[in-house]
Protein backbone atom coordinates (compact mmCIF):
# COMPACT_ATOMS: atom_id res chain seq x y z
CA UNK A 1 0.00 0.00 0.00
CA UNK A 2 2.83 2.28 0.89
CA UNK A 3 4.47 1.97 -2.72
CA UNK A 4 0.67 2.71 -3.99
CA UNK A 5 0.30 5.92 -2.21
CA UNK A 6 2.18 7.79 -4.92
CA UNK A 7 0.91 6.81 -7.85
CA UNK A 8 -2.63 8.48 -9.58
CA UNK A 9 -5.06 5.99 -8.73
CA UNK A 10 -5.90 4.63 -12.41
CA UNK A 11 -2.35 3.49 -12.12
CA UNK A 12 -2.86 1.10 -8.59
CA UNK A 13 -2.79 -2.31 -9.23
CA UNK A 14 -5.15 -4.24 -6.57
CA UNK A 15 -2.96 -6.07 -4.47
CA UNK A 16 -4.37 -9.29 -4.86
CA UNK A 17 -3.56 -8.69 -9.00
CA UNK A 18 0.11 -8.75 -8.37
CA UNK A 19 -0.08 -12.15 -7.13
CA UNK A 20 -2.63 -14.17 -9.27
CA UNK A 21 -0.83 -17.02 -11.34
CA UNK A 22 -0.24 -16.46 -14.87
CA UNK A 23 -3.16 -19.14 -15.02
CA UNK A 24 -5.82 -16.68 -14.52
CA UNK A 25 -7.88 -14.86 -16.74
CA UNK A 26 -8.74 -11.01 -16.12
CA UNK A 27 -11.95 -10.96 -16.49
CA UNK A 28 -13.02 -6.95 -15.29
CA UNK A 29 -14.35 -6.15 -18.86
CA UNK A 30 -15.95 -9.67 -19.22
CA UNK A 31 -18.35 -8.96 -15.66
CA UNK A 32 -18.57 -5.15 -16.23
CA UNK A 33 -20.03 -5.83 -19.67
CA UNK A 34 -22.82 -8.51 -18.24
CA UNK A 35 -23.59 -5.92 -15.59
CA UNK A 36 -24.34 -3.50 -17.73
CA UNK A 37 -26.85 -5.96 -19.73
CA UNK A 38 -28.62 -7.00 -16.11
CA UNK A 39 -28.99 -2.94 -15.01
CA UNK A 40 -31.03 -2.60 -18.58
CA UNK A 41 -32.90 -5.44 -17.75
CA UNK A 42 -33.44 -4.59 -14.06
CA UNK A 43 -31.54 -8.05 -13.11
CA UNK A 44 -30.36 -8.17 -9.63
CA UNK A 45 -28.40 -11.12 -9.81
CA UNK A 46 -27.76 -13.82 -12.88
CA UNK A 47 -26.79 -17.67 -12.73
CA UNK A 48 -24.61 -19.07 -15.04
CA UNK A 49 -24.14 -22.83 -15.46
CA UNK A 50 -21.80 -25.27 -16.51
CA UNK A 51 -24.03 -26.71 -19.46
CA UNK A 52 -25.98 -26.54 -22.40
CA UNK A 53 -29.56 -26.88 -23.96
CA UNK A 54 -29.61 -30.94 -23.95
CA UNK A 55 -28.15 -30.98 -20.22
CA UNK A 56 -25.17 -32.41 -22.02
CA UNK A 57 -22.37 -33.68 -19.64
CA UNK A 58 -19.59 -32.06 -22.31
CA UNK A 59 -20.20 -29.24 -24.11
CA UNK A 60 -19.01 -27.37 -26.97
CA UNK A 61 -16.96 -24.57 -26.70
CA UNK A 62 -19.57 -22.53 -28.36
CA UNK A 63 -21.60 -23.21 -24.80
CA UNK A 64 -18.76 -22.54 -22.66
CA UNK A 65 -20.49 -19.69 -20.77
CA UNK A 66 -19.14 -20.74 -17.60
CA UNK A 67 -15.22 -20.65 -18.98
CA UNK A 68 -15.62 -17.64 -20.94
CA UNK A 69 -17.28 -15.35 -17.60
CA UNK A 70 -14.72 -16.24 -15.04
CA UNK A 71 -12.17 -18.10 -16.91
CA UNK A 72 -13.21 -21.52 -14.96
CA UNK A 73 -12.85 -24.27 -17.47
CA UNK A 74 -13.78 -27.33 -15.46
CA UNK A 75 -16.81 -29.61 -16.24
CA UNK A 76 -19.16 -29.04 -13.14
CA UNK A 77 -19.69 -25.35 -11.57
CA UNK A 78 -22.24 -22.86 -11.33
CA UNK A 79 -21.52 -18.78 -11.45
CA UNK A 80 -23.58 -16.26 -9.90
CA UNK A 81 -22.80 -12.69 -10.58
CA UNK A 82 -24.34 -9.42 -8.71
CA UNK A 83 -24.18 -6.33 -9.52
CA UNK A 84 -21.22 -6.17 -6.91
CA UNK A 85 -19.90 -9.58 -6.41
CA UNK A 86 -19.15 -12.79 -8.35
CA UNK A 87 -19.44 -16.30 -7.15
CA UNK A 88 -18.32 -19.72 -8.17
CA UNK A 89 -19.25 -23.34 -6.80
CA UNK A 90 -17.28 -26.15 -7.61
CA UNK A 91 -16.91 -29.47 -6.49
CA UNK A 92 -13.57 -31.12 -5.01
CA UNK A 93 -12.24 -32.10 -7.85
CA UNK A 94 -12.32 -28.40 -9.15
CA UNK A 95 -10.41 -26.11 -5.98
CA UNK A 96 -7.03 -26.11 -7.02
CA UNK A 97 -7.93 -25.50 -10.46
CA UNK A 98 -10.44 -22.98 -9.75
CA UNK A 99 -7.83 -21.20 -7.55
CA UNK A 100 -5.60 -21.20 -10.59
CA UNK A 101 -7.81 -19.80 -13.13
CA UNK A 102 -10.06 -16.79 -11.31
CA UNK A 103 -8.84 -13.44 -10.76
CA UNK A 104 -9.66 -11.34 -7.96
CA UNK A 105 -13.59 -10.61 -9.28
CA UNK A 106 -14.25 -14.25 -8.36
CA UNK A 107 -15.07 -15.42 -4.62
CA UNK A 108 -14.71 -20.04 -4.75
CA UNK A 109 -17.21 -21.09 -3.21
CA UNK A 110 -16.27 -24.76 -2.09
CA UNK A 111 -19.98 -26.94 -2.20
CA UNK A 112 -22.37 -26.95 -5.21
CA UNK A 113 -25.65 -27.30 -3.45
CA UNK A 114 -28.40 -25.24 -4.33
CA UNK A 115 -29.33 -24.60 -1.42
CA UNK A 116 -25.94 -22.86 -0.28
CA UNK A 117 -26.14 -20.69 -3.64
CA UNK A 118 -29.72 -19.52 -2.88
CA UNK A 119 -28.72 -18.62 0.58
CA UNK A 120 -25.65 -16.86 -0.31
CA UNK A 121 -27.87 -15.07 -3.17
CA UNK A 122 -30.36 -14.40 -0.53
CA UNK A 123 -27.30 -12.22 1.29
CA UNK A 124 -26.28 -10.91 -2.02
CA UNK A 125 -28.89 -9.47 -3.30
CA UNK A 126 -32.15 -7.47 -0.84
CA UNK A 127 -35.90 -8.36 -0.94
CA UNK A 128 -37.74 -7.33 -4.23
CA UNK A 129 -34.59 -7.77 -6.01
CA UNK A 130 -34.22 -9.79 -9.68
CA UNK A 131 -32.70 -13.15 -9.88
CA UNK A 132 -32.94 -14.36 -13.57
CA UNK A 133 -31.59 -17.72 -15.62
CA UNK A 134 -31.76 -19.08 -19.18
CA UNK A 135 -34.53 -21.34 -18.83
CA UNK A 136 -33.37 -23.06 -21.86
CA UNK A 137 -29.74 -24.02 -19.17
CA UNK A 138 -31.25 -25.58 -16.88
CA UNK A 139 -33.42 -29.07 -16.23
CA UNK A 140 -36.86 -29.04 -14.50
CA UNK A 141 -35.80 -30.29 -11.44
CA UNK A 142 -33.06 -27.43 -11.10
CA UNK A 143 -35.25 -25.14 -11.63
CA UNK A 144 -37.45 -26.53 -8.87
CA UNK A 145 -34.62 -26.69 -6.86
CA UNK A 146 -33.93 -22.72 -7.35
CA UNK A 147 -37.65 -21.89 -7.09
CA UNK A 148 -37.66 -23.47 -3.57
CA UNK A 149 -34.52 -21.97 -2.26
CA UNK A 150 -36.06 -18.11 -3.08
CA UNK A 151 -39.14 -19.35 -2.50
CA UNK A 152 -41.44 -16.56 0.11
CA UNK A 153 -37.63 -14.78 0.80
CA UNK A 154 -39.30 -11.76 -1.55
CA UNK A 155 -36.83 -12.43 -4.56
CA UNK A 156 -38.54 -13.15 -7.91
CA UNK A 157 -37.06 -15.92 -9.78
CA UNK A 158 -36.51 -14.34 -13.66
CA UNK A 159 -36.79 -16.65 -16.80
CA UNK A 160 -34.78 -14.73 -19.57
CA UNK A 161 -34.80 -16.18 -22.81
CA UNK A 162 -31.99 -13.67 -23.99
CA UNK A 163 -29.48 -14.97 -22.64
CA UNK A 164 -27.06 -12.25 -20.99
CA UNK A 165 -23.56 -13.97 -21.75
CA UNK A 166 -24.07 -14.49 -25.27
CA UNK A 167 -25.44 -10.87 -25.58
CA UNK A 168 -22.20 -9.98 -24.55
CA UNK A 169 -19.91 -12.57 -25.73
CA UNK A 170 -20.56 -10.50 -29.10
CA UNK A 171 -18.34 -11.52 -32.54
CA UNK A 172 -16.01 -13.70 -29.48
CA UNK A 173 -18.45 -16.45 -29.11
CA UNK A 174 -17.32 -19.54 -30.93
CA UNK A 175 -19.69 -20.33 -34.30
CA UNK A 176 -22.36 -22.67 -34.54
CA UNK A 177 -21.24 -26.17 -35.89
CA UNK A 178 -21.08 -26.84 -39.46
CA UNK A 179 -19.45 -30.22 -40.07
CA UNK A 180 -21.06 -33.26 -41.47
CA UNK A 181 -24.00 -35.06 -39.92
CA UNK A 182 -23.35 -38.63 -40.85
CA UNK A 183 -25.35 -42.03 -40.57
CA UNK A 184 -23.97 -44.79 -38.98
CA UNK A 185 -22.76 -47.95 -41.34
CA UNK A 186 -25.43 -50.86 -40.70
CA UNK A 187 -22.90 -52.73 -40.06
CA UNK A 188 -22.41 -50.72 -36.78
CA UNK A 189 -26.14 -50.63 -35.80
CA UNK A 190 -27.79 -53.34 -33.62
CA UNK A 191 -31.46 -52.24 -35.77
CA UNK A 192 -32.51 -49.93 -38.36
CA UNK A 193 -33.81 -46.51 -37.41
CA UNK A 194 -37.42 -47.60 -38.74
CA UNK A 195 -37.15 -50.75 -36.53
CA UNK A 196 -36.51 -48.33 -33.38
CA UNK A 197 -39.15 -45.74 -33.84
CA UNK A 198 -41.95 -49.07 -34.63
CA UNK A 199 -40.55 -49.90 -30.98
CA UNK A 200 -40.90 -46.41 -29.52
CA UNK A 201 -44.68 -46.10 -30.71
CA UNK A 202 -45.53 -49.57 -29.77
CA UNK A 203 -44.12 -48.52 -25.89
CA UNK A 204 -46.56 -45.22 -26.60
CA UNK A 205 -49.69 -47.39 -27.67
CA UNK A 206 -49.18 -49.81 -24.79
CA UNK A 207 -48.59 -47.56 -21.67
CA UNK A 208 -51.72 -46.77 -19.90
CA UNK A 209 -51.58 -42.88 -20.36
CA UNK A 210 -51.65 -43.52 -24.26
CA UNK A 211 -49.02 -40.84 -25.13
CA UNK A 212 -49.64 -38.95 -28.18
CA UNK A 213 -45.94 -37.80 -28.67
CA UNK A 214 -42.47 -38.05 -27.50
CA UNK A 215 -40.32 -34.71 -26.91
CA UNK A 216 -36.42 -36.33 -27.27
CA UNK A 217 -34.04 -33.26 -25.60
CA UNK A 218 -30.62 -35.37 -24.62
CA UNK A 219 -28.17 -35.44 -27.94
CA UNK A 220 -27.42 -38.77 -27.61
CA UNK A 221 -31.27 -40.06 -27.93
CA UNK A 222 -32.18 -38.26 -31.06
CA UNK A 223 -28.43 -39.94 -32.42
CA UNK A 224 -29.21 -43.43 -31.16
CA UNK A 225 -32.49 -43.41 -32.75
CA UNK A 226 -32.25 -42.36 -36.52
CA UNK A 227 -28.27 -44.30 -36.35
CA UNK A 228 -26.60 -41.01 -37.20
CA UNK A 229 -23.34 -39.16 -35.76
CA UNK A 230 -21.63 -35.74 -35.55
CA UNK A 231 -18.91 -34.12 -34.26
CA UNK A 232 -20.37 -31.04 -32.65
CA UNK A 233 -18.51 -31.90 -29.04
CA UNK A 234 -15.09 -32.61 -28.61
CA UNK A 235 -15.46 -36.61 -27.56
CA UNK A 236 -18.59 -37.42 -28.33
CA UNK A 237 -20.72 -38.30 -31.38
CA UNK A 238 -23.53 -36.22 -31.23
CA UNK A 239 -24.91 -33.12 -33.36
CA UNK A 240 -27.42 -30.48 -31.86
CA UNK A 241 -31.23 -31.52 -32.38
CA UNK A 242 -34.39 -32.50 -31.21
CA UNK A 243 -36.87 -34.95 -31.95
CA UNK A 244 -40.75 -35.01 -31.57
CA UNK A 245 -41.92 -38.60 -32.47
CA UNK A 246 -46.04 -38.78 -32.94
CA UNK A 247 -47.61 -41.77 -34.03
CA UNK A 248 -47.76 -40.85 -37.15
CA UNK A 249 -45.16 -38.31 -37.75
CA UNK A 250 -41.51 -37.48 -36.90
CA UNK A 251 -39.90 -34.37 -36.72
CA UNK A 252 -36.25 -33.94 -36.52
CA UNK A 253 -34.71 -30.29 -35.94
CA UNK A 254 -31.62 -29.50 -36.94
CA UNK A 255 -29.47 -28.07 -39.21
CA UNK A 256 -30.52 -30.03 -42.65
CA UNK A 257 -28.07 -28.63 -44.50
CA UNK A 258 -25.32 -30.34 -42.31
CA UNK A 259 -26.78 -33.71 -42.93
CA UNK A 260 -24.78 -35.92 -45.81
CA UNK A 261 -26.88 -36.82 -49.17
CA UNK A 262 -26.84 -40.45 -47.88
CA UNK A 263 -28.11 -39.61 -44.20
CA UNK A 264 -31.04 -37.46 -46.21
CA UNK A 265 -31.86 -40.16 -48.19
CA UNK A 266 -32.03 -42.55 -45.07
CA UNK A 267 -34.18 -40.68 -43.38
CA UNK A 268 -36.81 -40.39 -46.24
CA UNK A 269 -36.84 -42.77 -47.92
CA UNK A 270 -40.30 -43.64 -46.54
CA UNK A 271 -41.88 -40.21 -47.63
CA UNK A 272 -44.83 -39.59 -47.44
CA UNK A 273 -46.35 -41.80 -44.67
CA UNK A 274 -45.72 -42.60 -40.57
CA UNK A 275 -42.08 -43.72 -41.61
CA UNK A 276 -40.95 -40.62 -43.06
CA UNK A 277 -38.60 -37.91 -40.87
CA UNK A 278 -39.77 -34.43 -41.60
CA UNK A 279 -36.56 -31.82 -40.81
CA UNK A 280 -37.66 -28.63 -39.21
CA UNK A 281 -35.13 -25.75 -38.04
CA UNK A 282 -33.15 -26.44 -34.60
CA UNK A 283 -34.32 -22.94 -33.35
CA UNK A 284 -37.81 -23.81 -34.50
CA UNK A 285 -38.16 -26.39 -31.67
CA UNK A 286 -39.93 -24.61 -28.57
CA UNK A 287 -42.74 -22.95 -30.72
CA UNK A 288 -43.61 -26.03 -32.48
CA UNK A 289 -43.68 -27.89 -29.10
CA UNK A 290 -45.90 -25.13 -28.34
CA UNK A 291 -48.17 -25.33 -31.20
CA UNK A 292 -48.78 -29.14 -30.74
CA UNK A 293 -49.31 -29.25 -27.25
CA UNK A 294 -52.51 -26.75 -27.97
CA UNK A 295 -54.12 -29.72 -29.42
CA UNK A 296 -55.69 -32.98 -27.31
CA UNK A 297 -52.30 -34.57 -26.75
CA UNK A 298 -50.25 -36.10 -24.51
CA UNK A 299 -46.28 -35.59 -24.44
CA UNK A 300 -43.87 -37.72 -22.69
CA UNK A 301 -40.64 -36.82 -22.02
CA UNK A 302 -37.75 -37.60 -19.72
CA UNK A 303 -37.12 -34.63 -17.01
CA UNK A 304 -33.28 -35.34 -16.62
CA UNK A 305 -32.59 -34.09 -20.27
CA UNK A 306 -35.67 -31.68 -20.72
CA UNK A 307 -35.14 -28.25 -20.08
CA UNK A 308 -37.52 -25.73 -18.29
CA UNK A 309 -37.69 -23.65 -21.42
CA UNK A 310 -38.99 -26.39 -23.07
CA UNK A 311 -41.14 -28.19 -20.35
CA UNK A 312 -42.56 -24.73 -19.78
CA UNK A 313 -44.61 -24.38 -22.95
CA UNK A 314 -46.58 -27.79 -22.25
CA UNK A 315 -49.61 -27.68 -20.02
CA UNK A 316 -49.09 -29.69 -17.35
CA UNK A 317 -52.38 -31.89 -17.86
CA UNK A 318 -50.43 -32.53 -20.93
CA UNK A 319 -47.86 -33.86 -19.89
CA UNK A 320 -46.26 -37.63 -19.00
CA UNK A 321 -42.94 -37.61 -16.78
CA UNK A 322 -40.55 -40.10 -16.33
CA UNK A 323 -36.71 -39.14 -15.40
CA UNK A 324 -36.21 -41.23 -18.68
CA UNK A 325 -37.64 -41.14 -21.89
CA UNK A 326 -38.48 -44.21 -23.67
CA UNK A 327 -35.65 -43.64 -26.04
CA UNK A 328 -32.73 -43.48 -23.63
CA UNK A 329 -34.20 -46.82 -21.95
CA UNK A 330 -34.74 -48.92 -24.71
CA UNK A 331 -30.85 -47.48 -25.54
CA UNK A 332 -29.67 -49.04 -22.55
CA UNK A 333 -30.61 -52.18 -23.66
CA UNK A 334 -28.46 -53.70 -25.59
CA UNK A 335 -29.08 -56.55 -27.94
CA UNK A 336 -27.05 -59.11 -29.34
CA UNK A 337 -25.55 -57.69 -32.25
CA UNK A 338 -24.66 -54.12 -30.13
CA UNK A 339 -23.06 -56.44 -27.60
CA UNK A 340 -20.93 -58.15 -29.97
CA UNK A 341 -19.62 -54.83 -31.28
CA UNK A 342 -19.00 -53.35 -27.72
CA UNK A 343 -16.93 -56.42 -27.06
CA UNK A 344 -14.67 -56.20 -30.17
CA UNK A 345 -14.41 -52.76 -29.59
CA UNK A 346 -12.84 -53.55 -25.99
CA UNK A 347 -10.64 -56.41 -27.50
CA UNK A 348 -9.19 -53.56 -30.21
CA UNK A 349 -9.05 -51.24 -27.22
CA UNK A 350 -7.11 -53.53 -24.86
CA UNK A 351 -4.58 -54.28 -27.95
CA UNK A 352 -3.70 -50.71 -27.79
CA UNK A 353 -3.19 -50.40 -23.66
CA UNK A 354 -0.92 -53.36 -23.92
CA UNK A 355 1.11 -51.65 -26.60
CA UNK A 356 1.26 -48.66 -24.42
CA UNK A 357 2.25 -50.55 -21.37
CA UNK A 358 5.05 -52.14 -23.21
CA UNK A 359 5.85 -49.07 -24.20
CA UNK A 360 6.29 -47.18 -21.02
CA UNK A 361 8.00 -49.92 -19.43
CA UNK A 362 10.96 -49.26 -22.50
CA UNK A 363 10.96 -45.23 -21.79
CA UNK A 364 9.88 -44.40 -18.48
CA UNK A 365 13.16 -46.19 -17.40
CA UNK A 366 14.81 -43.72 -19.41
CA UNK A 367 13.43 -40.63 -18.02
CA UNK A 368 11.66 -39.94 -21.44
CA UNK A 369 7.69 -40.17 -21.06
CA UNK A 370 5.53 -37.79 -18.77
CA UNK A 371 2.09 -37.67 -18.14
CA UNK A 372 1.66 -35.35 -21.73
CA UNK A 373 3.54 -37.50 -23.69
CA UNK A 374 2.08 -40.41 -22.57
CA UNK A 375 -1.64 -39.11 -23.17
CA UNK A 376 -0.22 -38.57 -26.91
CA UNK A 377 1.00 -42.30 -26.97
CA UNK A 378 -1.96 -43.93 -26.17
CA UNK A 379 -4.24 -41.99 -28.44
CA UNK A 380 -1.63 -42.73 -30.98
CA UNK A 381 -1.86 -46.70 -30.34
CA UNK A 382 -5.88 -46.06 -30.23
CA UNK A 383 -6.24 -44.04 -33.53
CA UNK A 384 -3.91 -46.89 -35.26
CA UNK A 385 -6.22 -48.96 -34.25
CA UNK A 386 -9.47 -50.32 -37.04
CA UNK A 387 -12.38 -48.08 -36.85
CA UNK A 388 -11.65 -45.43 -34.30
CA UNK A 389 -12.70 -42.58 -33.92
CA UNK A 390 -11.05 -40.91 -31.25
CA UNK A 391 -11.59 -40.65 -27.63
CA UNK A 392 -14.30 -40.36 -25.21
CA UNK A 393 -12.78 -37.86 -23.18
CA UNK A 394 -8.81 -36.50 -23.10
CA UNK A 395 -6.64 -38.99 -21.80
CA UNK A 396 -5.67 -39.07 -18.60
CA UNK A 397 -2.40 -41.26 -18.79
CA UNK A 398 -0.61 -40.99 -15.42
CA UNK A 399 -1.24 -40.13 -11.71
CA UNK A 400 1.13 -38.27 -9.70
């Protein structure tokens, strides 16, 4: 402070600046900017998760709200920001890195219950104050949870369907994927698309509520059922859509012109009729949802991949809940064909961990592998391997 005193005070660099790691990312502009879009919106205080629209457990870096606000990059967390303060809750596995990437706006916040963010917002912000989310980030039951923790404290809960970090993200934010939507060789499919939505209707027509429609939200059920893949997250096969199966109609939305000339044909090839996949636009989702479930209809979908945005625009009488949809349980089943081709996927896998084994044994004698290297090596052995296609997640090849 005493070497401060001198200088004009534009010029004084917070004391706790001068000893942030190199890690860290300054992130004044970043908050000032996303205070400035809650003041014109009269937003006391604005919750930023760790996800995106399909509850997805990786995201693409397009959806990286979280990282790009306080420079957090981890998997799991939740950011609040006030007009004076910013908050982040992590889990254990996230201190030291958390430590190592915010600056001196951020406050780490060791726990990620709900209830400990709703009573540190309910100290954060006063009574008749603003607290707003993306309805379209979070699941039903999280937005339950936050409705109960503000619940009679005088704080209105806020949906915003503009959502405050992209506003000011800008030109910065990542663009939209554009590579190929692909379908899956046959050879790689337990059953044919057709074969899978006959099964999903016949679960409709049998359970007692008699369904009208299924709303599919998580990426990975809309891929599993019409046996196509994408690369729109690093590690995992998936492209952004939704599906809304009737008895006699399916609608895909998504990006059509992504899809490959043979993954168009597959899907409609049994145009016109109950077989035959109409695509509609990926934005056009939530009002068509809405349109339908004017009618007398019932639509079942599975909460843990549904988000309130969505769940929102269906009357509840309308509705049929399960944490599950019918398409990610009959996934989970695998039959005989999918279990074959999970097992010789583990036999090519465990060919490649061998290799690597033998391999350190040779060069970690000679001081010449670390944990970096040795992440490169194994993907190396993996990619050499017949029919990979990468990863499921960045290897993690050492400990310690």
């Amino acid at each position: 402070p005493g070497a401060a005193r001198g200088r004009p005070p534009s010029a004084r660099v917070p004391l706790c600046h001068q000893y942030l790691p190199p890690t860290a990312t300054e992130t004044a502009a970043r908050l000032a900017a996303l205070r400035g879009a809650m003041r014109a919106r009269g937003v006391d205080a604005y919750v930023v998760p760790a996800t995106d629209a399909h509850m997805s457990e990786y995201i693409s870096e397009r959806d990286a709200r979280l990282g790009w606000v306080s420079g957090f990059t981890g998997s799991a967390g939740t950011a609040v920001v006030t007009l004076h303060k910013a908050s982040l809750w992590t889990d254990s596995r996230y201190w030291t890195q958390a430590e190592r990437q915010l600056d001196c706006n951020w406050e780490l916040q060791k726990t990620t219950w709900i209830e400990s963010i709703g009573l540190w917002i309910l100290e954060a912000v006063p009574a008749g104050a603003n607290v707003s989310m993306d309805p379209f980030l979070f699941s039903i039951d999280t937005w339950s949870s936050y409705s109960e923790a503000l619940h009679g404290s005088g704080r209105t809960l806020l949906p915003m369907e503009t959502n405050l970090v992209d506003q000011v993200w800008t030109d910065q934010r990542p663009p939209p994927a554009s590579s190929e939507i692909y379908s899956l060789p046959a050879e790689f499919t337990g059953s044919s698309w057709q074969e899978k939505v006959t099964g999903v209707r016949q679960q409709m027509e049998q359970h007692v509520r008699s369904p009208t429609a299924v709303l599919l939200s998580g990426l990975e059920e809309t891929a599993w059922l019409f046996n196509l893949r994408g690369d729109d997250i690093p590690y995992n096969p998936v492209f952004y859509s939704y599906t809304l199966l009737t008895s006699t109609s399916i609608r895909l939305f998504v990006d059509g012109t992504r899809l490959t000339a043979e993954a168009l044909q597959s899907l409609q090839e049994g145009c016109p009729g109950p077989l035959c996949v109409e695509l509609q636009e990926y934005g056009q989702v939530r009002d068509h949802v809405r349109d339908y479930a004017q009618g007398n209809v019932t639509i079942w979908l599975g909460t843990e991949y549904t988000t309130y945005g969505l769940y929102g625009v269906i009357p509840q009488e309308k509705l049929l809940e399960d944490s599950y949809s019918p398409v990610m349980t009959a996934k989970a089943v695998k039959n005989a064909k999918e279990q074959q081709l999970l097992r010789a996927a583990h036999v090519r896998d465990a060919v490649a961990v061998i290799q690597y084994l033998l391999w350190l044994e040779k060069m970690v004698p000679q001081g010449l592998v670390d944990e970096f290297s040795g992440a490169r090596q194994v993907d190396a052995l993996r990619r050499a391997q017949e029919h990979s296609r990468g990863p499921s997640f960045e290897s993690i090849s050492a400990s310690g």
